[in-house]
Protein backbone atom coordinates (compact mmCIF):
# COMPACT_ATOMS: atom_id res chain seq x y z
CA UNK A 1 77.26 -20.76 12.77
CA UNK A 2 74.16 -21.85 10.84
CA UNK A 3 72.73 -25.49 11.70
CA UNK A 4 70.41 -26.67 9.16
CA UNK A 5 67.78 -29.02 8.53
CA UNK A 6 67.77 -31.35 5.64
CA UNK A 7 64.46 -29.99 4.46
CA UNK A 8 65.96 -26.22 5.15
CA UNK A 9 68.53 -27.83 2.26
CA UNK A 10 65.81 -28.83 0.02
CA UNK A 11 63.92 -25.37 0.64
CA UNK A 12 67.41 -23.13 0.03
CA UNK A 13 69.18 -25.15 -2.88
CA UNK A 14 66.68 -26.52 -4.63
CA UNK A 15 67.61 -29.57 -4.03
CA UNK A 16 65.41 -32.78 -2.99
CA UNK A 17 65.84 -34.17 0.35
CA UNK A 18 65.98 -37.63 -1.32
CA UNK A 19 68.78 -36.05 -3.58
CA UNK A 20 70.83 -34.55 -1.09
CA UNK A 21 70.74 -38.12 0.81
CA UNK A 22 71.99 -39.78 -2.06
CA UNK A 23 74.50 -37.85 -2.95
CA UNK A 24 75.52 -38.18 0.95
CA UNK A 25 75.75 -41.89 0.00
CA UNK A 26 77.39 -42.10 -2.72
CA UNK A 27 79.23 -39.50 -3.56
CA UNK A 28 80.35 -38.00 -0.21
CA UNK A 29 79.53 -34.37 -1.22
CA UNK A 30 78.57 -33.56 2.61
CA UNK A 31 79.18 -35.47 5.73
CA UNK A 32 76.32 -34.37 8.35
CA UNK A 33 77.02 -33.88 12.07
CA UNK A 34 74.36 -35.57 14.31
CA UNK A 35 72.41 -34.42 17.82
CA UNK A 36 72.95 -36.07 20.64
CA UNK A 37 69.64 -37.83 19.80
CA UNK A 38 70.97 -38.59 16.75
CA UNK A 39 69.46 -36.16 14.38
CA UNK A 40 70.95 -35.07 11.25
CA UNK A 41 71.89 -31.40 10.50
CA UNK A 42 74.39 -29.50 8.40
CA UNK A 43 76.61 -26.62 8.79
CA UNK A 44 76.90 -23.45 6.91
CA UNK A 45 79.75 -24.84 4.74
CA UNK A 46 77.52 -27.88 3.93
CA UNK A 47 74.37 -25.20 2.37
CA UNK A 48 77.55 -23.15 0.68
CA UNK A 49 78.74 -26.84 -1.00
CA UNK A 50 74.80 -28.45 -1.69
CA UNK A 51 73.89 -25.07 -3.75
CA UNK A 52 77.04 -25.15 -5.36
CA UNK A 53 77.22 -28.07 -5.99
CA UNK A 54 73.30 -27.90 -7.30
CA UNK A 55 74.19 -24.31 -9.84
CA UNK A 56 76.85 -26.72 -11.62
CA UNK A 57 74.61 -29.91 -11.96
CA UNK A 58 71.87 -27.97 -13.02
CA UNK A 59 74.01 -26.67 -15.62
CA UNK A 60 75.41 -30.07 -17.32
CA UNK A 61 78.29 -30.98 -14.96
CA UNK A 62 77.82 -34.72 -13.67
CA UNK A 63 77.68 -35.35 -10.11
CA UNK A 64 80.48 -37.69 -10.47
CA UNK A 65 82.64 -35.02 -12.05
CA UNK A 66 81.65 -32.75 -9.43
CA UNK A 67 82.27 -35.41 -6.46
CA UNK A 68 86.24 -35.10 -7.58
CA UNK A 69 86.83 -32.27 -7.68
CA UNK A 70 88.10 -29.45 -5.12
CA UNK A 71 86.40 -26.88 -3.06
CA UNK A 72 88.56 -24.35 -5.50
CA UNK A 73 87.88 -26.00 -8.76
CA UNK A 74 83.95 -25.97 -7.61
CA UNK A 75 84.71 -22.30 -6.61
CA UNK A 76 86.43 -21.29 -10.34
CA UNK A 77 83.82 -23.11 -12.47
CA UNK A 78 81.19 -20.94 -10.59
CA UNK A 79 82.67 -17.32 -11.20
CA UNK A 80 82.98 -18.91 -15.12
CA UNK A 81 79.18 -19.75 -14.79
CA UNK A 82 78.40 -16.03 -13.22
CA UNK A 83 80.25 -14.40 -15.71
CA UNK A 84 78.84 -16.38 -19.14
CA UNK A 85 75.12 -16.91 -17.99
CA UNK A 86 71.74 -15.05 -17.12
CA UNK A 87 70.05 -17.51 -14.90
CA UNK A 88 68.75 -15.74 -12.35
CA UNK A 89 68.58 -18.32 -9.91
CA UNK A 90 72.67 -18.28 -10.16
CA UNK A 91 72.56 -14.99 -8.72
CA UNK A 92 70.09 -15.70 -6.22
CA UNK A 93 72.22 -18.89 -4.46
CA UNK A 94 75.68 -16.58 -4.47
CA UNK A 95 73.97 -13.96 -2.80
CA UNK A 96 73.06 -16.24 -0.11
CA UNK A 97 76.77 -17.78 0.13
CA UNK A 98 77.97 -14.03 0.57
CA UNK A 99 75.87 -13.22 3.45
CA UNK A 100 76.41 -16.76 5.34
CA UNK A 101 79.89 -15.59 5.34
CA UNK A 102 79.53 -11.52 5.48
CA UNK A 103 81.38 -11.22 2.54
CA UNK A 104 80.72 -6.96 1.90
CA UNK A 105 83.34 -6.81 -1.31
CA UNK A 106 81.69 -10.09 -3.22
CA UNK A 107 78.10 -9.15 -2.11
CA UNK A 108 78.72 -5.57 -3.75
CA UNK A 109 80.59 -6.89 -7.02
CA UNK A 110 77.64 -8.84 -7.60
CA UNK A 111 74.83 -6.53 -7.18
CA UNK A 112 77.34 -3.94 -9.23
CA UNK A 113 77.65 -6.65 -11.82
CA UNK A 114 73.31 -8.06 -11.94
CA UNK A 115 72.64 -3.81 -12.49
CA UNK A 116 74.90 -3.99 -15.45
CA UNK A 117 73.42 -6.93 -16.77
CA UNK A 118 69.82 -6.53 -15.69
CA UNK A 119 69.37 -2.93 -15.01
CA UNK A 120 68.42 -1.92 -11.61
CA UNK A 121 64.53 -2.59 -11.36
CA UNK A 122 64.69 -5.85 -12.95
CA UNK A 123 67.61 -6.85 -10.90
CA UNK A 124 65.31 -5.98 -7.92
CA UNK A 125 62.33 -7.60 -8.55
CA UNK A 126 63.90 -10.89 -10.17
CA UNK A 127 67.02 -11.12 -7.69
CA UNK A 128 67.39 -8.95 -4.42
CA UNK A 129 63.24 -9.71 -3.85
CA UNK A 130 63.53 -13.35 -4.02
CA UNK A 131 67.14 -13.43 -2.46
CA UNK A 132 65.19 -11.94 0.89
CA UNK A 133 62.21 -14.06 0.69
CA UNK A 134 64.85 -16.95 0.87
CA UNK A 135 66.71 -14.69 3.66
CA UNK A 136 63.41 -14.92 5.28
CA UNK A 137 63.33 -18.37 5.52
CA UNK A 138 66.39 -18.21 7.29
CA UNK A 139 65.63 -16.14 9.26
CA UNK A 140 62.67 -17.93 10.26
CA UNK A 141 64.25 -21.08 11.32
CA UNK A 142 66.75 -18.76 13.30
CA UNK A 143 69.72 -19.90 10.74
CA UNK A 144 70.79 -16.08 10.61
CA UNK A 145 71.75 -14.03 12.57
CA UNK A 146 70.82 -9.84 13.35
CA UNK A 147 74.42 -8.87 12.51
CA UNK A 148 73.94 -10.94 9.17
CA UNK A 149 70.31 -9.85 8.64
CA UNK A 150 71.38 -6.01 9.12
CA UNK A 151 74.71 -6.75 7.07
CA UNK A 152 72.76 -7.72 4.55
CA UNK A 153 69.72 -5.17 4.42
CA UNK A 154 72.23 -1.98 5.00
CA UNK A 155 73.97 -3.34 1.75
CA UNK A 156 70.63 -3.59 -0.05
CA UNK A 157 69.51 -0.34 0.99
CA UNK A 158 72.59 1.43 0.28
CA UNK A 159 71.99 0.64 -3.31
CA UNK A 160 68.53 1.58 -3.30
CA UNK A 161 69.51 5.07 -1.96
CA UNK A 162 72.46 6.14 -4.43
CA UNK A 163 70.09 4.36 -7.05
CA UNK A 164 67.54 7.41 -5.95
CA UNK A 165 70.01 10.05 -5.61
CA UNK A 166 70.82 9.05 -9.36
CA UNK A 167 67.00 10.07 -11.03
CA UNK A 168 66.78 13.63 -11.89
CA UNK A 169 64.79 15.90 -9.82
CA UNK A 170 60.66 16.15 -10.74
CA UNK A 171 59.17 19.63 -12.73
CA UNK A 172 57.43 22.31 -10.66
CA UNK A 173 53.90 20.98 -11.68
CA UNK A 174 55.05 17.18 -11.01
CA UNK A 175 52.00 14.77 -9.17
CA UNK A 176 53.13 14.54 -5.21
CA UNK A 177 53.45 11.35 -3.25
CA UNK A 178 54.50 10.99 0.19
CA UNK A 179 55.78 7.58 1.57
CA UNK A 180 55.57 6.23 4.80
CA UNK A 181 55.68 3.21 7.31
CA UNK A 182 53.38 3.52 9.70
CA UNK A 183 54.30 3.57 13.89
CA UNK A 184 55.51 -0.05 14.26
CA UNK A 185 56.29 -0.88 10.70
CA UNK A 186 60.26 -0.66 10.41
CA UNK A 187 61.02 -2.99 7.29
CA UNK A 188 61.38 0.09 4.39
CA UNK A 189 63.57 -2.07 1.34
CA UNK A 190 60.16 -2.39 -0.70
CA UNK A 191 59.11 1.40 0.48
CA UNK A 192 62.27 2.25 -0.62
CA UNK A 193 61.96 0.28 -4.24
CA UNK A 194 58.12 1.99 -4.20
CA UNK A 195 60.54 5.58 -4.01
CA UNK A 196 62.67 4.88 -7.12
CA UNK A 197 59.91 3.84 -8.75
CA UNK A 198 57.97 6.78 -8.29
CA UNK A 199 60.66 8.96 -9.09
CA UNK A 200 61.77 7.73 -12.12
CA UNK A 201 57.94 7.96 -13.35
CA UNK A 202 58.78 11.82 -12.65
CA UNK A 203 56.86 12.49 -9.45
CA UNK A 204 57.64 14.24 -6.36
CA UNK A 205 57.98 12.65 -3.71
CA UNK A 206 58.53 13.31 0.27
CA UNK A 207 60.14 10.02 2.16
CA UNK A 208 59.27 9.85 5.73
CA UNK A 209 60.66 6.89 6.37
CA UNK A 210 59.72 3.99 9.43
CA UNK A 211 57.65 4.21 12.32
CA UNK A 212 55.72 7.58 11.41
CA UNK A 213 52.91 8.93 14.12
CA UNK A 214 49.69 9.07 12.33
CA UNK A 215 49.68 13.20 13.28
CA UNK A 216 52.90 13.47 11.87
CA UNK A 217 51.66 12.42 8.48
CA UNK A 218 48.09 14.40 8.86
CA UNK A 219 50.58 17.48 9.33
CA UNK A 220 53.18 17.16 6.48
CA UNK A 221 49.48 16.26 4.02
CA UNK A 222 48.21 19.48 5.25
CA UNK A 223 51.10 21.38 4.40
CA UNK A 224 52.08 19.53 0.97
CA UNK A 225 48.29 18.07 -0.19
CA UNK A 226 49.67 14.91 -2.07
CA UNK A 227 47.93 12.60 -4.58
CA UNK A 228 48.80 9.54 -3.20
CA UNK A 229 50.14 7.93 -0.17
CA UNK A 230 51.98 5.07 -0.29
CA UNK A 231 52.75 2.36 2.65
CA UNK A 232 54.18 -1.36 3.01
CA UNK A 233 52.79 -3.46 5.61
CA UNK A 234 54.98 -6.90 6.19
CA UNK A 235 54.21 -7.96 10.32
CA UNK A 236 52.58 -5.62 11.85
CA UNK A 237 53.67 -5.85 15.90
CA UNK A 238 50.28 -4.44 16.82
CA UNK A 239 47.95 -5.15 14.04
CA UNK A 240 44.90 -3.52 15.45
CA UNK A 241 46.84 -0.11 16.08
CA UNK A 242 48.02 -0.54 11.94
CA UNK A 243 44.38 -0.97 11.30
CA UNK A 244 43.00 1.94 12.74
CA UNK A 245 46.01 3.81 11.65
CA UNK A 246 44.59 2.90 7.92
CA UNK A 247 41.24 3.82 8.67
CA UNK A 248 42.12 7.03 9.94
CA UNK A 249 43.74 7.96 6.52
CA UNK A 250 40.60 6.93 4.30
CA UNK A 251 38.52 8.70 6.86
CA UNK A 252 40.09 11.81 8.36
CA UNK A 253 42.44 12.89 4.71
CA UNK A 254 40.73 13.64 1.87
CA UNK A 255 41.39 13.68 -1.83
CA UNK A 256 44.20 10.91 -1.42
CA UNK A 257 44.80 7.77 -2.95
CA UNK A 258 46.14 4.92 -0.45
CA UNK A 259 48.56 2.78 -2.19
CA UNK A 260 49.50 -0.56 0.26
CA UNK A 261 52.08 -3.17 -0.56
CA UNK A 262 53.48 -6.58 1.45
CA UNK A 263 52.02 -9.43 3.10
CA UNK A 264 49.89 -7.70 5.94
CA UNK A 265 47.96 -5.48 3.66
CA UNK A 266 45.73 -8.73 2.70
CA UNK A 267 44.79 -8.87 6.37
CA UNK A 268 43.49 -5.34 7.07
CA UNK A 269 40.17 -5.94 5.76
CA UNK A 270 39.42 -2.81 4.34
CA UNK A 271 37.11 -1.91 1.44
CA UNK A 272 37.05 2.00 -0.01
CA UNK A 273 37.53 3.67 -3.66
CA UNK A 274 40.59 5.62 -1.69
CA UNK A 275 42.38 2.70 -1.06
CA UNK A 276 44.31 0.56 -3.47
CA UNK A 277 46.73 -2.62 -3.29
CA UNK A 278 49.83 -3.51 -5.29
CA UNK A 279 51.87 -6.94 -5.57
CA UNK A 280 55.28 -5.21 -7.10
CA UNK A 281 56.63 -2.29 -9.35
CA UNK A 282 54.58 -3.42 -12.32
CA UNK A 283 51.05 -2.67 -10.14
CA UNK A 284 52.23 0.13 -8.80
CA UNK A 285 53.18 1.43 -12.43
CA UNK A 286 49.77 0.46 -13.69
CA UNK A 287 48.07 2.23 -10.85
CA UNK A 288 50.04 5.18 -11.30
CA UNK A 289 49.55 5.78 -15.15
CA UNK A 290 46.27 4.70 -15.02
């Protein structure tokens, strides 16, 4: 069970900690429970109610209106809101309610529901990205836990994967890419993303997946001679190995690009007209058709 700060209720809800304090006061929204040095903190059914609670006040309902009614009559005029409106930030907060409780069925229905809406690639980059940065923070403050961070990656991945199975397959003559983490890089949702993307551009591609041995990779290039490799980087366990690992692909396999995504790439401090970085899907486009 999740125990949260009030600033961790600011950060996830969007929500002021001056705000939520208030409507503590005088409104009774959430009652917190208190340390035994008397230190506020809420539980998970406190973050469900505050971003609730937030998505209907931020749409027009008045906290008084909201302060009477019931847990159920909060719940129904939140499906109404998810079914009538685009704001992505909606999505975003019943995401997060859906993994605090490992709910598989309503986490599904609503990714099924933002691809219908959205399409796939903008549901990715404008929901499921900043629904795990916010996971992240979480996770951070050790508010999740690895059966609810798995629960909700498998989920994630699993639509990435029939999502790829979906694309038609590339010509004979099609531009090659092969995608990798390197040996101690095991997060692969925005490798994955960097897949569909590449496929539905029309390339082909060979997935190897997480944790690859540097002469694993030199082997399958030798065989296949790609265009470009691509790689994410988010925290690297052994930095320095991940380093050398990069500069033995600008130095040792030639007539590739290197394409590298997520937050570590900014630290390898590499220069070279081989190697190229990318933010999100829209770079990585750009790169590719220029």
């Amino acid at each position: 069970m999740g125990s949260y700060s009030i600033k961790e209720l600011e950060t996830l809800s969007g929500i002021k900690a001056h705000t939520i304090r208030i409507w503590e006061k005088r409104h009774q929204l959430i009652i917190p429970k208190r340390t035994a040095t008397n230190i506020r903190y809420y539980s998970d059914d406190d973050l469900k109610r505050i971003i609730n609670v937030s998505l209907l006040n931020n749409h027009g309902v008045k906290i008084s209106r909201i302060a009477d009614m019931s847990d159920q009559e909060i719940q129904s005029e939140i499906v109404e809101l998810t079914s009538s409106r685009t704001d992505v930030d909606l999505f975003i907060d019943q995401l997060i309610i859906s993994m605090i409780d490992m709910e598989e069925e309503k986490f599904e229905k609503m990714l099924s529901h933002l691809i219908m809406k959205f399409g796939f690639e903008k549901t990715v980059l404008e929901v499921v990205y900043p629904f795990m940065e916010k996971i992240g923070i979480l996770w951070q403050a050790g508010n999740i836990n690895p059966a609810q961070e798995h629960f909700i990656s498998n989920l994630v991945r699993q639509k990435l994967i029939v999502a790829i199975d979906s694309l038609p397959f590339p010509g004979k003559d099609a531009t090659r890419a092969i995608l990798f983490l390197p040996e101690n890089e095991l997060h692969d949702i925005g490798l994955l993303f960097d897949l569909y993307i590449m496929k539905s551009m029309g390339m082909k591609t060979y997935y190897l997946g997480q944790h690859l041995p540097y002469s694993d990779l030199k082997s399958v290039c030798e065989i296949h001679h790609p265009k470009y490799l691509v790689t994410s980087l988010t925290v690297s366990a052994k930095p320095q190995r991940t380093i050398q690992y990069i500069q033995s692909i600008l130095s040792e396999i030639p007539q590739v690009t290197l394409l590298v995504s997520g937050q570590f790439s900014q630290k390898l401090g590499l220069e070279s007209p081989k190697l190229k970085f990318f933010k999100n899907s829209t770079d990585l486009r750009a790169i590719l058709t220029n």
